[in-house]
PDB file of N, CA and C in Angstrom:
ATOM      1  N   UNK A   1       8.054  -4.184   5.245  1.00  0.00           N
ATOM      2  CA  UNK A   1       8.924  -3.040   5.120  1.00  0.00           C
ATOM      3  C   UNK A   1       8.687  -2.067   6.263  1.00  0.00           C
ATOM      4  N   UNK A   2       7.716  -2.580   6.809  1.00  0.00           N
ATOM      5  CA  UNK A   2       7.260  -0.853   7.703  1.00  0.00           C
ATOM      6  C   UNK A   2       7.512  -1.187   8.966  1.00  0.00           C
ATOM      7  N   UNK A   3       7.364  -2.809   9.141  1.00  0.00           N
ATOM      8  CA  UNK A   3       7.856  -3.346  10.376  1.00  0.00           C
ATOM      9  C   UNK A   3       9.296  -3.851  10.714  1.00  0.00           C
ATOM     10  N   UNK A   4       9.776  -3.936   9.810  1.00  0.00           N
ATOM     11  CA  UNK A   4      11.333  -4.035   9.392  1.00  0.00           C
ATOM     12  C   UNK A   4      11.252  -5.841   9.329  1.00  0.00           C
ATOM     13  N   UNK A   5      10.292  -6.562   9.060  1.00  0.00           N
ATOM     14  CA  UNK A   5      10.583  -7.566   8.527  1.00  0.00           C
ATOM     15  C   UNK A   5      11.144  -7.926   6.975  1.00  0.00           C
ATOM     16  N   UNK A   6      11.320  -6.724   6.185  1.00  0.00           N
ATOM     17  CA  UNK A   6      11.791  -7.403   4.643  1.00  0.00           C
ATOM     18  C   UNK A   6      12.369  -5.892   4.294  1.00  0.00           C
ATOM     19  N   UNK A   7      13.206  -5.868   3.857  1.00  0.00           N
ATOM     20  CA  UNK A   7      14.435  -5.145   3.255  1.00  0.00           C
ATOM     21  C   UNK A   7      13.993  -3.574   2.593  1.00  0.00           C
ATOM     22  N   UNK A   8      12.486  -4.484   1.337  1.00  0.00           N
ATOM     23  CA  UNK A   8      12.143  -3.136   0.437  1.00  0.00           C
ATOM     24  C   UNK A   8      12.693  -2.987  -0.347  1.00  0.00           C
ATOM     25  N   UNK A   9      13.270  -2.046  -1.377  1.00  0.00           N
ATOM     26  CA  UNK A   9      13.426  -2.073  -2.605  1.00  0.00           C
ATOM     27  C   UNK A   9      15.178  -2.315  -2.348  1.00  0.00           C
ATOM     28  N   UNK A  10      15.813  -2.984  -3.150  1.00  0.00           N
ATOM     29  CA  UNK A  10      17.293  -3.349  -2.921  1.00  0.00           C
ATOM     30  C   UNK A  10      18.311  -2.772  -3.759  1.00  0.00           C
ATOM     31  N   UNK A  11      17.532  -2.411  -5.083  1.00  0.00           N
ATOM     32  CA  UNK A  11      18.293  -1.223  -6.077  1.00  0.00           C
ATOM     33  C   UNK A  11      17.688  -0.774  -6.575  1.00  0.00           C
ATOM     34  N   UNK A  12      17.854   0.689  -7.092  1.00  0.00           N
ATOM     35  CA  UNK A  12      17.406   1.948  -7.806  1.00  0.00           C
ATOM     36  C   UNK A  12      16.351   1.672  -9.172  1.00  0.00           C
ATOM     37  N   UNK A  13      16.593   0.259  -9.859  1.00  0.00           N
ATOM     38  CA  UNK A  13      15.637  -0.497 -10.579  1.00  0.00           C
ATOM     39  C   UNK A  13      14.425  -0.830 -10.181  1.00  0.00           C
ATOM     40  N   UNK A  14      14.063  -1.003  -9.172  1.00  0.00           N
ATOM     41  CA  UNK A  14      12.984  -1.218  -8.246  1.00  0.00           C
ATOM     42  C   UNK A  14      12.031  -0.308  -8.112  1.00  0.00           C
ATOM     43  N   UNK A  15      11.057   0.040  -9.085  1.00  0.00           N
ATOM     44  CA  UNK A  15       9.851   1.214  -8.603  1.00  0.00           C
ATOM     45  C   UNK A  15       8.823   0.618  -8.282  1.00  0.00           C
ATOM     46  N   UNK A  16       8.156   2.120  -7.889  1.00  0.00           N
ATOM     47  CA  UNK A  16       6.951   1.685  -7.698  1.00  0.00           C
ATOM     48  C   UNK A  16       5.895   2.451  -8.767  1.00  0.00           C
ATOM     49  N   UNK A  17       4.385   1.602  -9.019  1.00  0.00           N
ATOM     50  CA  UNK A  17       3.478   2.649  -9.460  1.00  0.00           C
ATOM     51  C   UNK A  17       2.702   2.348  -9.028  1.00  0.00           C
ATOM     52  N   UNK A  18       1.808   3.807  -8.983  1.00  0.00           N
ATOM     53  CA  UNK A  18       0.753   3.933  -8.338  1.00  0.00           C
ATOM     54  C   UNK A  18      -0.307   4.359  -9.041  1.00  0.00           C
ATOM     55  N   UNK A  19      -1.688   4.071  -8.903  1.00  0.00           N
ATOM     56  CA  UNK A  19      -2.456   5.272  -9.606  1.00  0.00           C
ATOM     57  C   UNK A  19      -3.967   5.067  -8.449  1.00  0.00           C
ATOM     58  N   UNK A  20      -3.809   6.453  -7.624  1.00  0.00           N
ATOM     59  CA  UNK A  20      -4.614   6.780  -6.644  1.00  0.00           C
ATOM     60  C   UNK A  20      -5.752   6.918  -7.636  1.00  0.00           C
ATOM     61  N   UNK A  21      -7.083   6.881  -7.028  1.00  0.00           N
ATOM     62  CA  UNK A  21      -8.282   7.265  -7.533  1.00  0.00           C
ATOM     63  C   UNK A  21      -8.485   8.410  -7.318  1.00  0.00           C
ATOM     64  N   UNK A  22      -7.815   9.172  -6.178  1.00  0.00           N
ATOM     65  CA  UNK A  22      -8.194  10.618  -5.965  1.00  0.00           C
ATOM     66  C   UNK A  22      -9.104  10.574  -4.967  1.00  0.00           C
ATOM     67  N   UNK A  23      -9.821  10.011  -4.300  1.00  0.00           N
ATOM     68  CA  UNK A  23     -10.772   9.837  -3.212  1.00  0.00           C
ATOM     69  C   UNK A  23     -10.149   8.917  -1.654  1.00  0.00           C
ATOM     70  N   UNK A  24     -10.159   9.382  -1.051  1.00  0.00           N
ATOM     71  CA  UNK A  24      -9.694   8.883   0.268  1.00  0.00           C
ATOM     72  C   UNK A  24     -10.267   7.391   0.117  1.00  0.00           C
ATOM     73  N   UNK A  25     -11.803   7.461   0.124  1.00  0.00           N
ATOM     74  CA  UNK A  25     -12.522   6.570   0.739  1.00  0.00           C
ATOM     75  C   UNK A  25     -12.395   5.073  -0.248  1.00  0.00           C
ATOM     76  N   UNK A  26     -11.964   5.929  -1.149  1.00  0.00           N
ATOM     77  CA  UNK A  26     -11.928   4.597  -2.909  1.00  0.00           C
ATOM     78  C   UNK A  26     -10.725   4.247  -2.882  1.00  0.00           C
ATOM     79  N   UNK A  27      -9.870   4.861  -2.207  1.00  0.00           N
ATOM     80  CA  UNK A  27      -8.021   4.177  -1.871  1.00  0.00           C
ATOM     81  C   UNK A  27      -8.111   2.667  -1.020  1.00  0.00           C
ATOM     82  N   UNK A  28      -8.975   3.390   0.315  1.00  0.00           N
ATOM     83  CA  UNK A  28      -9.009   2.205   1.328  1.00  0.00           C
ATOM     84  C   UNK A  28      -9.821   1.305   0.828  1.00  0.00           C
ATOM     85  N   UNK A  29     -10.841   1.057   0.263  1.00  0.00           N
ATOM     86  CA  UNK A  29     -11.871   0.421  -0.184  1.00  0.00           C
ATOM     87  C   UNK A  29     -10.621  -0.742  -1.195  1.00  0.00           C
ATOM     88  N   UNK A  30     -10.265  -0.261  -2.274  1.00  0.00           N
ATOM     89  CA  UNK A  30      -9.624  -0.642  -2.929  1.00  0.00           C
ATOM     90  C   UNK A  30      -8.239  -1.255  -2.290  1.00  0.00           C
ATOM     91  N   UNK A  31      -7.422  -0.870  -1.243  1.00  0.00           N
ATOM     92  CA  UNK A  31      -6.873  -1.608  -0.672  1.00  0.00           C
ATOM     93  C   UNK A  31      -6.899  -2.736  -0.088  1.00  0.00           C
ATOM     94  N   UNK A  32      -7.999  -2.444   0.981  1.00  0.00           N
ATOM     95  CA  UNK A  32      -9.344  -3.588   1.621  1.00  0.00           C
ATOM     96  C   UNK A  32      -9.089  -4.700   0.637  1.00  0.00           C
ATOM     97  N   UNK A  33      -9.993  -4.373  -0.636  1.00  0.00           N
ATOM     98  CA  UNK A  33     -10.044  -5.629  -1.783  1.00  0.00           C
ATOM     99  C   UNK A  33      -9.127  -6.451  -1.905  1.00  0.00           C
ATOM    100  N   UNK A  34      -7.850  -5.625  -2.204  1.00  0.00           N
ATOM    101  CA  UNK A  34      -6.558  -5.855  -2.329  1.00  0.00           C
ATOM    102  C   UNK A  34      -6.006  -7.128  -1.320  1.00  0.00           C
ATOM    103  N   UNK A  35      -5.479  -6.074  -0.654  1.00  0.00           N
ATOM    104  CA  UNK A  35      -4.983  -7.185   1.049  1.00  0.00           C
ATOM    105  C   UNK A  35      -5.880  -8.081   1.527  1.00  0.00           C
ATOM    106  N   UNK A  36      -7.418  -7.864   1.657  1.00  0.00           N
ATOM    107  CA  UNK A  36      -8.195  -8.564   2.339  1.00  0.00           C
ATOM    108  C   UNK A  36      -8.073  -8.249   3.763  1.00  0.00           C
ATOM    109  N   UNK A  37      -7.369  -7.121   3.879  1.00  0.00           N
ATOM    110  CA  UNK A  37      -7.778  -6.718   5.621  1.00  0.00           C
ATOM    111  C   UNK A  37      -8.460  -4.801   5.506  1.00  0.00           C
ATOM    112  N   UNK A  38      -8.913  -4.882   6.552  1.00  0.00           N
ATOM    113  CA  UNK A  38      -9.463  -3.519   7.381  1.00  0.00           C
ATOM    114  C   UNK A  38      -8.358  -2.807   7.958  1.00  0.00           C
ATOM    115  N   UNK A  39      -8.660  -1.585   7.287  1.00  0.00           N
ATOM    116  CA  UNK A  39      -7.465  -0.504   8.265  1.00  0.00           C
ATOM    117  C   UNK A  39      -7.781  -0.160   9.150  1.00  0.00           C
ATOM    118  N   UNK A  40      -6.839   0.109  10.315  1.00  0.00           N
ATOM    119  CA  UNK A  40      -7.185  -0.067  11.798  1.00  0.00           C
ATOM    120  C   UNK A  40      -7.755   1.626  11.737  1.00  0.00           C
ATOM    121  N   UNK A  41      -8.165   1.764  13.198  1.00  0.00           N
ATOM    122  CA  UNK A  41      -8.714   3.088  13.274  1.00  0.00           C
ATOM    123  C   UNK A  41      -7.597   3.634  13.838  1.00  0.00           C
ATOM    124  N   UNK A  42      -6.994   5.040  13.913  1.00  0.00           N
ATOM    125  CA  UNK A  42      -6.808   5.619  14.836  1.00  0.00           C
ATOM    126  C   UNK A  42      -5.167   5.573  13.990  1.00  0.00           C
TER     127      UNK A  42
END
């Protein structure tokens, strides 16, 4: 979506949820897990 390879949500039915931990460092960590990649620096 961010690179414009795939469309993203296609109708108004389509949400999202989220539930942040509230900590910067426990978002990325938890993403990390997630994806299995490292966020770039910078």
């Amino acid at each position: 979506m961010i690179n414009g390879r795939c469309a993203g949500r296609t109708a108004g039915a389509q949400i999202t949820v989220a539930d942040l931990t509230g900590v910067a460092v426990q978002d990325l960590a938890i993403a990390e897990a997630v994806f299995g990649v490292e966020p770039s620096a910078g």
